[in-house]
N, C-alpha and C. Protein backbone atom coordinates (compact mmCIF):
# COMPACT_ATOMS: atom_id res chain seq x y z
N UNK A 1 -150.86 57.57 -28.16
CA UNK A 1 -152.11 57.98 -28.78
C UNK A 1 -152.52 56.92 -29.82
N UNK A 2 -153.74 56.70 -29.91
CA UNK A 2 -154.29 55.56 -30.86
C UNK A 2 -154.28 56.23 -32.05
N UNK A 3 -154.88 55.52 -33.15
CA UNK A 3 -155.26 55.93 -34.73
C UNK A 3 -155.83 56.16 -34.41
N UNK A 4 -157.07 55.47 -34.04
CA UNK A 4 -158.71 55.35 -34.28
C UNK A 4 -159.05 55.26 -33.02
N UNK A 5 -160.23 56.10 -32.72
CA UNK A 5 -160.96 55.39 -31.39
C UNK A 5 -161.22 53.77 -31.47
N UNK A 6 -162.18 53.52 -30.19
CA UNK A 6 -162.80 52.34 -29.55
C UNK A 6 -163.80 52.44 -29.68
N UNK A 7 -164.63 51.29 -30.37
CA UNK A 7 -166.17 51.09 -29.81
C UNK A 7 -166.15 50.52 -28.83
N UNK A 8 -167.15 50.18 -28.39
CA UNK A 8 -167.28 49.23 -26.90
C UNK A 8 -169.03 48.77 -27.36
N UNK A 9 -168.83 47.89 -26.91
CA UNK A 9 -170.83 47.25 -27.29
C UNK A 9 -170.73 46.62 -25.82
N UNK A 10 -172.09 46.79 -25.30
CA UNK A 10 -172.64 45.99 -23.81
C UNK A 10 -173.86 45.58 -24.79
N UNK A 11 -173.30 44.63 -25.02
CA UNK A 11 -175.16 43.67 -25.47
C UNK A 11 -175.99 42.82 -24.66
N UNK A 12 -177.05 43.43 -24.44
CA UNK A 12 -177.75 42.84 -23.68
C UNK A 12 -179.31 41.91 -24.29
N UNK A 13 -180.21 41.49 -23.81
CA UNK A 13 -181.24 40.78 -24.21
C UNK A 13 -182.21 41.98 -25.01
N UNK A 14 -182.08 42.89 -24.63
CA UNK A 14 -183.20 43.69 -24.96
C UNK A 14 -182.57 45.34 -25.33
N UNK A 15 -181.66 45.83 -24.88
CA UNK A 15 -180.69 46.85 -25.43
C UNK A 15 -179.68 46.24 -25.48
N UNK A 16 -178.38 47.89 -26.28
CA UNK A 16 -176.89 47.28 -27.19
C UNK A 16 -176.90 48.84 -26.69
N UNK A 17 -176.06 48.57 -25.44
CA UNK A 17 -175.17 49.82 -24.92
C UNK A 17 -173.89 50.10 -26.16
N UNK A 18 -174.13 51.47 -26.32
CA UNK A 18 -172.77 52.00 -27.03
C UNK A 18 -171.97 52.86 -26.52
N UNK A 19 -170.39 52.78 -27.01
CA UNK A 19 -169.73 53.64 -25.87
C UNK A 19 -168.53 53.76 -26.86
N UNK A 20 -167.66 55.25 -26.76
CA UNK A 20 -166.53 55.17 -27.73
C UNK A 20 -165.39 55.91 -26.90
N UNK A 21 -164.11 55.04 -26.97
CA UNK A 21 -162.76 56.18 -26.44
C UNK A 21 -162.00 57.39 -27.06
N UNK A 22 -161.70 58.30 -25.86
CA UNK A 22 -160.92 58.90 -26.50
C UNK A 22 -159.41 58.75 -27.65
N UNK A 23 -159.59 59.71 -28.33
CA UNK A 23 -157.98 59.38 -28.91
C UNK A 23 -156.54 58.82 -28.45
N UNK A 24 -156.77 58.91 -27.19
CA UNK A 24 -155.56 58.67 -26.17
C UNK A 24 -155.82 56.68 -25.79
N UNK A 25 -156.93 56.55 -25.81
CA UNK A 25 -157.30 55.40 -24.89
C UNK A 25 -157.65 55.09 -23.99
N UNK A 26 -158.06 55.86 -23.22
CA UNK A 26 -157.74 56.35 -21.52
C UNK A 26 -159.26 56.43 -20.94
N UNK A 27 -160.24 57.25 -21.44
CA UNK A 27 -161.58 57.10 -21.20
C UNK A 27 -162.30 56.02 -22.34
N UNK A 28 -164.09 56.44 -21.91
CA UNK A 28 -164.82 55.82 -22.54
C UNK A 28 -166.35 56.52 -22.56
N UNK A 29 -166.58 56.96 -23.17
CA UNK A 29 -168.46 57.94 -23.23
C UNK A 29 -169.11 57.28 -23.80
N UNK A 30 -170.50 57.46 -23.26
CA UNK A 30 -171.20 56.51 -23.71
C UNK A 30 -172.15 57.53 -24.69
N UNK A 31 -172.23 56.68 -25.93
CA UNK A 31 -172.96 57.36 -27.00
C UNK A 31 -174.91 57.24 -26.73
N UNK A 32 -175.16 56.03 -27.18
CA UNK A 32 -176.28 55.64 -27.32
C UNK A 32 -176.66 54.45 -26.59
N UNK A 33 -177.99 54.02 -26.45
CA UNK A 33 -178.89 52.65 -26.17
C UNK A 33 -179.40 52.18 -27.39
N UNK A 34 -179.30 51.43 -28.15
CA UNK A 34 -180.07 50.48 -29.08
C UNK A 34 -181.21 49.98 -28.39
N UNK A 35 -181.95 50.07 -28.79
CA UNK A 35 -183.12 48.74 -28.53
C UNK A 35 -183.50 48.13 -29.10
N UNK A 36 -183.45 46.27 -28.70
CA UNK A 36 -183.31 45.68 -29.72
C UNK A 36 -184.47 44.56 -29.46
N UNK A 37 -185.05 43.32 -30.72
CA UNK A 37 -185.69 42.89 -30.47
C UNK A 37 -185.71 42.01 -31.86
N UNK A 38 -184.68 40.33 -30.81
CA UNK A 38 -185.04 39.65 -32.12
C UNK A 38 -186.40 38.70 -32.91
N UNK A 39 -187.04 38.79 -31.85
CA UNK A 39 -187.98 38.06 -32.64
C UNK A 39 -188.40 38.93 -33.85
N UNK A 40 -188.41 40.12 -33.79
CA UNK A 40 -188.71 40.99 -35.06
C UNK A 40 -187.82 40.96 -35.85
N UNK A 41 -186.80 40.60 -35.26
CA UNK A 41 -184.94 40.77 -36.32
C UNK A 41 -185.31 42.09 -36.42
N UNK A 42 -184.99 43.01 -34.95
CA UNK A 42 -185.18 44.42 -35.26
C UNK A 42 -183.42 44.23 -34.13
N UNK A 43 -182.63 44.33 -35.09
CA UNK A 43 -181.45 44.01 -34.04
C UNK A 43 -180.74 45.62 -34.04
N UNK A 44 -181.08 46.75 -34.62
CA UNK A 44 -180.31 47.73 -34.70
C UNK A 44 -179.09 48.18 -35.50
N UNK A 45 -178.89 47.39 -36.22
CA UNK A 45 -177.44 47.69 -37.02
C UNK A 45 -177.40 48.33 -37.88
N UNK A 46 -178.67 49.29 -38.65
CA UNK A 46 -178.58 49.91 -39.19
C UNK A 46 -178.05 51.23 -38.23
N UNK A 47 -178.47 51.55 -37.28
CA UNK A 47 -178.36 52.46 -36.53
C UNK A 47 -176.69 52.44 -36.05
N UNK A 48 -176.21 51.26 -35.42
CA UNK A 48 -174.95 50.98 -35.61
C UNK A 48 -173.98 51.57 -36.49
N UNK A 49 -174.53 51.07 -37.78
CA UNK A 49 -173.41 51.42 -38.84
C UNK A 49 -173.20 53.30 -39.12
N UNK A 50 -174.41 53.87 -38.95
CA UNK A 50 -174.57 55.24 -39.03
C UNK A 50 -173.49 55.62 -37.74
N UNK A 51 -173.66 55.06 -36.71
CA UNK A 51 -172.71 55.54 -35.78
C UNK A 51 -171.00 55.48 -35.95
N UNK A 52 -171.08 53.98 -36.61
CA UNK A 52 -169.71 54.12 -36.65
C UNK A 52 -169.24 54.87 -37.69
N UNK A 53 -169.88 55.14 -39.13
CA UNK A 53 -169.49 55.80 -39.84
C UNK A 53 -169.68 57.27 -39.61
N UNK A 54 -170.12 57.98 -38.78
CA UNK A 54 -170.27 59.27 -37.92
C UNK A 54 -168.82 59.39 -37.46
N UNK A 55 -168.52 58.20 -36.70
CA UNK A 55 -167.64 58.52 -35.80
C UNK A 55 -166.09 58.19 -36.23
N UNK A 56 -166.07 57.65 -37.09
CA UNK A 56 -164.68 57.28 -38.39
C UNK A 56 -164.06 58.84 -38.61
């Protein structure tokens, strides 16, 4: 059994797949889609950080 889960990030050009494991290690669910967009520097990490600190 782990401490802590897993994030997982699929970053792509235009979304930031999110995905977290179980306690064990063994799976993976996918939380959210970011959508992102740097010419705005709209990269999502505020949204990010809310997740991971949700999920801590």
């Amino acid at each position: 059994m782990l401490k802590h889960k897993i994030i997982g990030l699929d970053v792509g050009s235009r979304t930031v797949g999110i995905a977290i494991s179980d306690l064990m290690g063994w799976t993976a669910q996918g939380l959210d889609t970011l959508q992102i967009n740097e010419e705005e520097n709209e990269l999502g990490i505020d949204a990010l950080i809310d997740i991971i600190q949700k999920e801590n």
